[in-house]
Structure formats: structure tokens, C-alpha cells
N, C-alpha and C. Protein backbone atom coordinates (compact mmCIF):
# COMPACT_ATOMS: atom_id res chain seq x y z
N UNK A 1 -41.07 35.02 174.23
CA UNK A 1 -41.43 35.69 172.99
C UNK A 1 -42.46 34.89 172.22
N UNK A 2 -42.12 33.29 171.46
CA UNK A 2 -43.09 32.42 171.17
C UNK A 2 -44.14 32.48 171.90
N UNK A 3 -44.46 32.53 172.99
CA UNK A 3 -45.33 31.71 174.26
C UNK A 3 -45.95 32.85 174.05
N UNK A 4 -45.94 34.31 173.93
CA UNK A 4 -47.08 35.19 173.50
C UNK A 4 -47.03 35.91 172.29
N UNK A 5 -46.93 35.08 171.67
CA UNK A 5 -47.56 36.02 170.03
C UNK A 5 -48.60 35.73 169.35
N UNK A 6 -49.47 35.34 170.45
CA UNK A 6 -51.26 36.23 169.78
C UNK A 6 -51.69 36.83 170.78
N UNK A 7 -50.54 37.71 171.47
CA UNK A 7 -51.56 38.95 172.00
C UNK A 7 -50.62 40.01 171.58
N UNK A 8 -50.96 40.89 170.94
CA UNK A 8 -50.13 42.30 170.02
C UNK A 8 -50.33 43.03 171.77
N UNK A 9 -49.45 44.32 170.94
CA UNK A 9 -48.83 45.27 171.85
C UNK A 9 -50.02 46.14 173.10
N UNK A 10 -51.32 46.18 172.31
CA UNK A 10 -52.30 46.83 172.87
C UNK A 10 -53.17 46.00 174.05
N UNK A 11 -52.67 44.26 173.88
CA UNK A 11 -53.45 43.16 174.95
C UNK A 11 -54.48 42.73 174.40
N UNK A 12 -54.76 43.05 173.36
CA UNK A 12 -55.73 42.22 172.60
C UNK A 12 -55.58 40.99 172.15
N UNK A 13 -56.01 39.94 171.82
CA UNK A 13 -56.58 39.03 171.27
C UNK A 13 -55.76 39.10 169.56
N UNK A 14 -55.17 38.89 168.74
CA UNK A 14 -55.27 39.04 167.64
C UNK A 14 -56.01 37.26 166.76
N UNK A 15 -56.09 36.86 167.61
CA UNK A 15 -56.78 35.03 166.69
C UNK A 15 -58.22 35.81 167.21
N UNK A 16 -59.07 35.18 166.06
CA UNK A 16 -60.65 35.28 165.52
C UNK A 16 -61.11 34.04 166.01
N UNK A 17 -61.16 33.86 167.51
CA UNK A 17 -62.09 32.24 167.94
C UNK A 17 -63.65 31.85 166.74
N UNK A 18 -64.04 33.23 166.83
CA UNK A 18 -65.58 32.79 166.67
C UNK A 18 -65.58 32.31 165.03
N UNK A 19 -64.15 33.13 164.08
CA UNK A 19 -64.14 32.08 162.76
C UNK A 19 -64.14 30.82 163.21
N UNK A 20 -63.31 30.69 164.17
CA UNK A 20 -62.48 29.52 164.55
C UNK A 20 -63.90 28.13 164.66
N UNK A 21 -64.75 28.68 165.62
CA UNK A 21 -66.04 27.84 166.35
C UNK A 21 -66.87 28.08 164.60
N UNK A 22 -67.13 28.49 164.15
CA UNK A 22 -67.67 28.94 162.87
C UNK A 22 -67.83 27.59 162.20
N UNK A 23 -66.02 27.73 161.67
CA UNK A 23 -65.66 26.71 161.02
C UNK A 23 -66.17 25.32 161.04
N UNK A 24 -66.02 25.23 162.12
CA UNK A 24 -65.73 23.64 162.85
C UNK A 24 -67.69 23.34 162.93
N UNK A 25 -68.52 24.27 162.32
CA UNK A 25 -69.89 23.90 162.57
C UNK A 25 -70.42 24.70 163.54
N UNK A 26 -69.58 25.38 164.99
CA UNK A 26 -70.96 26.20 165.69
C UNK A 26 -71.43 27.70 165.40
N UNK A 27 -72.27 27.72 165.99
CA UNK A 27 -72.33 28.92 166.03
C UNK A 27 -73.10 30.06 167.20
N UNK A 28 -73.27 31.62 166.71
CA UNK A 28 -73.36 32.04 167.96
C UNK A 28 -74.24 32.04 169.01
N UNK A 29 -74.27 32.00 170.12
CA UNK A 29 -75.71 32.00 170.83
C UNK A 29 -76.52 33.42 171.16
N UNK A 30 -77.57 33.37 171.88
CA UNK A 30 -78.02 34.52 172.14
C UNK A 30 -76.90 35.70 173.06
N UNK A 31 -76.36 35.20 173.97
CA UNK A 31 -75.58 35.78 174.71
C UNK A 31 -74.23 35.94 173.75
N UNK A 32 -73.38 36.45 173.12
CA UNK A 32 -72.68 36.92 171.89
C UNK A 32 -70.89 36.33 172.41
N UNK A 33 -71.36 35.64 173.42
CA UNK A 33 -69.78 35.68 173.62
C UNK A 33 -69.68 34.37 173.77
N UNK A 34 -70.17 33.09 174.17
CA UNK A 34 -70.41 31.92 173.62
C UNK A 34 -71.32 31.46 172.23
N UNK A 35 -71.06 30.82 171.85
CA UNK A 35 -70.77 29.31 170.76
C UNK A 35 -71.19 27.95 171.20
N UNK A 36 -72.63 27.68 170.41
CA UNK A 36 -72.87 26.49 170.64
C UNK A 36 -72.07 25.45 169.55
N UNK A 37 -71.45 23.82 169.63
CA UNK A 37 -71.11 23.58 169.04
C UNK A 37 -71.72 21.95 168.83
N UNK A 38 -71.88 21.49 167.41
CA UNK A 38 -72.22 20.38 167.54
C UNK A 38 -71.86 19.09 168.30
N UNK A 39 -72.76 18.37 168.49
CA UNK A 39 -72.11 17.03 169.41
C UNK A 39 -71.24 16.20 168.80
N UNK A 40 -71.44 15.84 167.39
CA UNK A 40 -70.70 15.28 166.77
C UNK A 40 -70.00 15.79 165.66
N UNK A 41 -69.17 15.55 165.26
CA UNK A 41 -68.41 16.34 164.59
C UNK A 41 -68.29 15.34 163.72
N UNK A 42 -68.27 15.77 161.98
CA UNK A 42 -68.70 15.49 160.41
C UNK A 42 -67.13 14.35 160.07
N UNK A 43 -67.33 13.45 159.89
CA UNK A 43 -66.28 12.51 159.38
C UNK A 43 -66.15 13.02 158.08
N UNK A 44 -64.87 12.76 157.43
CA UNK A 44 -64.80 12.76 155.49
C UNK A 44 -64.64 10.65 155.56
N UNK A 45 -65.12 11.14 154.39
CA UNK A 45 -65.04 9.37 154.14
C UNK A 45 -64.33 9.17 153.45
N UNK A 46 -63.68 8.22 153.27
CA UNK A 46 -62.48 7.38 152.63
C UNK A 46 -61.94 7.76 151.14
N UNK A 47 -62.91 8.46 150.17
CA UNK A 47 -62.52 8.85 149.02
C UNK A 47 -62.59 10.13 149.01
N UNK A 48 -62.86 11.00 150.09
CA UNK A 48 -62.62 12.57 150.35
C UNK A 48 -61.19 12.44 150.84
N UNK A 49 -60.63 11.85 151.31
CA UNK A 49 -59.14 11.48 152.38
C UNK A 49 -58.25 11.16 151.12
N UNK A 50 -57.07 11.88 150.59
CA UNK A 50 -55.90 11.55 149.91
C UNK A 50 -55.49 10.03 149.99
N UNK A 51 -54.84 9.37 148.97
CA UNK A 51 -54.55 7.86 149.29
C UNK A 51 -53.23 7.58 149.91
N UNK A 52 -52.41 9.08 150.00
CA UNK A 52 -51.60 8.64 151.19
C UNK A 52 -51.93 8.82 152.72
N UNK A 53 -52.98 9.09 152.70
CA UNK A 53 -53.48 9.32 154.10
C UNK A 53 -54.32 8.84 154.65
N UNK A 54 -54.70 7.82 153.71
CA UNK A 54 -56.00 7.19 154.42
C UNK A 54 -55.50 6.13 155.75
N UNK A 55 -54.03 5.37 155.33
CA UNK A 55 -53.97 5.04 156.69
C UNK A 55 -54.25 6.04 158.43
N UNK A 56 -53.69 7.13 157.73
CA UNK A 56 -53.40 7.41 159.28
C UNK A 56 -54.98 7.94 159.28
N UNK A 57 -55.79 8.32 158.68
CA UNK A 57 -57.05 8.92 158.71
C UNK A 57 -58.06 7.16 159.64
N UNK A 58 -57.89 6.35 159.26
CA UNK A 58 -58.11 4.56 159.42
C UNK A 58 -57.74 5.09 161.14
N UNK A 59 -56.50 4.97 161.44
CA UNK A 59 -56.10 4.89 162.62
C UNK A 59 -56.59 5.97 163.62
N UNK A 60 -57.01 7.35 163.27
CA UNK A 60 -57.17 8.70 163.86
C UNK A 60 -59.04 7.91 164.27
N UNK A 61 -59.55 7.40 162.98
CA UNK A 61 -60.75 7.31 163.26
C UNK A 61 -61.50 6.24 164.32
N UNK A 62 -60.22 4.94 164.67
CA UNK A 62 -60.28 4.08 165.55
C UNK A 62 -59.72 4.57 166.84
N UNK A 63 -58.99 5.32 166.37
CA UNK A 63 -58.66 5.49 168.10
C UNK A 63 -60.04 6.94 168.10
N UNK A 64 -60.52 7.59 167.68
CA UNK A 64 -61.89 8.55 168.26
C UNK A 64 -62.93 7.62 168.67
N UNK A 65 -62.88 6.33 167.60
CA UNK A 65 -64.48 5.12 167.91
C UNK A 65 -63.84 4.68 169.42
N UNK A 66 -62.79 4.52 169.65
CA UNK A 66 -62.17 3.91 171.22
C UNK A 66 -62.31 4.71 172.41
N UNK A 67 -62.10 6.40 172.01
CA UNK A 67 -62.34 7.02 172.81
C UNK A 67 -64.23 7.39 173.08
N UNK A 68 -64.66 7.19 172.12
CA UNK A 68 -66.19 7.46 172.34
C UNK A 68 -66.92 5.83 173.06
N UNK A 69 -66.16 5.08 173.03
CA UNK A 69 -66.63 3.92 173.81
C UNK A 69 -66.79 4.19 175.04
N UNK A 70 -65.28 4.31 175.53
CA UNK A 70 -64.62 4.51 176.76
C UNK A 70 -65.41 5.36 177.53
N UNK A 71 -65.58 6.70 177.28
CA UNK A 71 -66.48 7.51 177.41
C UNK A 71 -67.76 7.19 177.74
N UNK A 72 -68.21 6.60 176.33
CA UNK A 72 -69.74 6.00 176.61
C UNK A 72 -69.79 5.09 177.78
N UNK A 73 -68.78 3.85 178.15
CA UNK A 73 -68.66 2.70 179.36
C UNK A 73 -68.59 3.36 180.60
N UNK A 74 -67.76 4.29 180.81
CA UNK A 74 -67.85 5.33 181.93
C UNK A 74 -69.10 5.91 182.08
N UNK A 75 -70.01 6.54 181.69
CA UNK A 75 -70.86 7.16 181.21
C UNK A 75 -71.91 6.54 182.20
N UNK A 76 -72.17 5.36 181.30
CA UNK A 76 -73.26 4.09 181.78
C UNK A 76 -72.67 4.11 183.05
N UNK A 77 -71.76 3.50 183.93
CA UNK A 77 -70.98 3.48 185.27
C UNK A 77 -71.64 4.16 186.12
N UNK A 78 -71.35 5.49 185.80
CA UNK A 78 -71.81 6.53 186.42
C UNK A 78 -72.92 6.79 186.83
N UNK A 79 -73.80 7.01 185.49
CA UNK A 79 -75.09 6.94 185.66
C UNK A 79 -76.63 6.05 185.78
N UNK A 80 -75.54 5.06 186.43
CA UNK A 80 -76.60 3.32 186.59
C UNK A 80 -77.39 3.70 187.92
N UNK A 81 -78.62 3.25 188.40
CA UNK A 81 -79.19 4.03 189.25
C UNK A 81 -78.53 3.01 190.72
């Protein structure tokens, strides 16, 4: 029952992806059914972030700088000639 309730009775779709991609910065392409989306995605900085949250906002943002390393070190690996 949980496991499908965003598709109503008719098989449709009822969630709005393209608000969804909107939101988050992309938007539509020529072909109407993909969404280009930015590469990087907009940090809030430290006095936009509530002061009970700035820890975990601190920690969310070190572990993304860890994962964009990692990424980046692989990256280089890969593509060394």
C-alpha cells in the first residue's frame, strides 16, 4: 500500500518531477522530457543555517568536500594517460 502511493488509480504519476528539477536550479531542455541540472549545487552559508543546525550543516558539508575529493582522486586515476 505505502510502496505505491504516488501512482493514483488511473497509473499516473501524481509527484510533479519537473517542479521538483525546477527547484533544485534545472531546467527544461529542448527535448521536454529531460532537465538539465547544474553541476554544482548552491551552499547556504553559516548565518543562512539556524544556530541549532549549524553543526550538523558543518558535518553534511565535510563529508560532500570528502565525497567531491574522492571522486575528483578517482577521476584523475582514471583519466591519467
Amino acid at each position: 500500500y505505502y510502496a505505491n502511493n504516488h501512482v493514483r488509480l488511473d497509473r499516473k504519476l501524481k509527484t510533479d518531477f519537473g517542479a521538483f528539477w525546477e527547484e533544485v536550479g534545472g531546467w527544461e531542455t529542448d527535448d521536454h522530457r529531460f532537465y538539465e541540472l547544474p553541476l554544482v549545487y548552491p551552499r547556504k552559508t553559516m548565518e543562512e543555517v539556524p544556530t541549532r543546525k549549524r553543526a550538523v550543516y558543518r558535518r553534511r558539508f565535510a563529508f560532500l568536500d570528502a565525497v567531491d575529493e574522492e571522486i575528483a582522486a578517482h577521476m584523475r586515476e582514471v583519466l591519467q594517460p
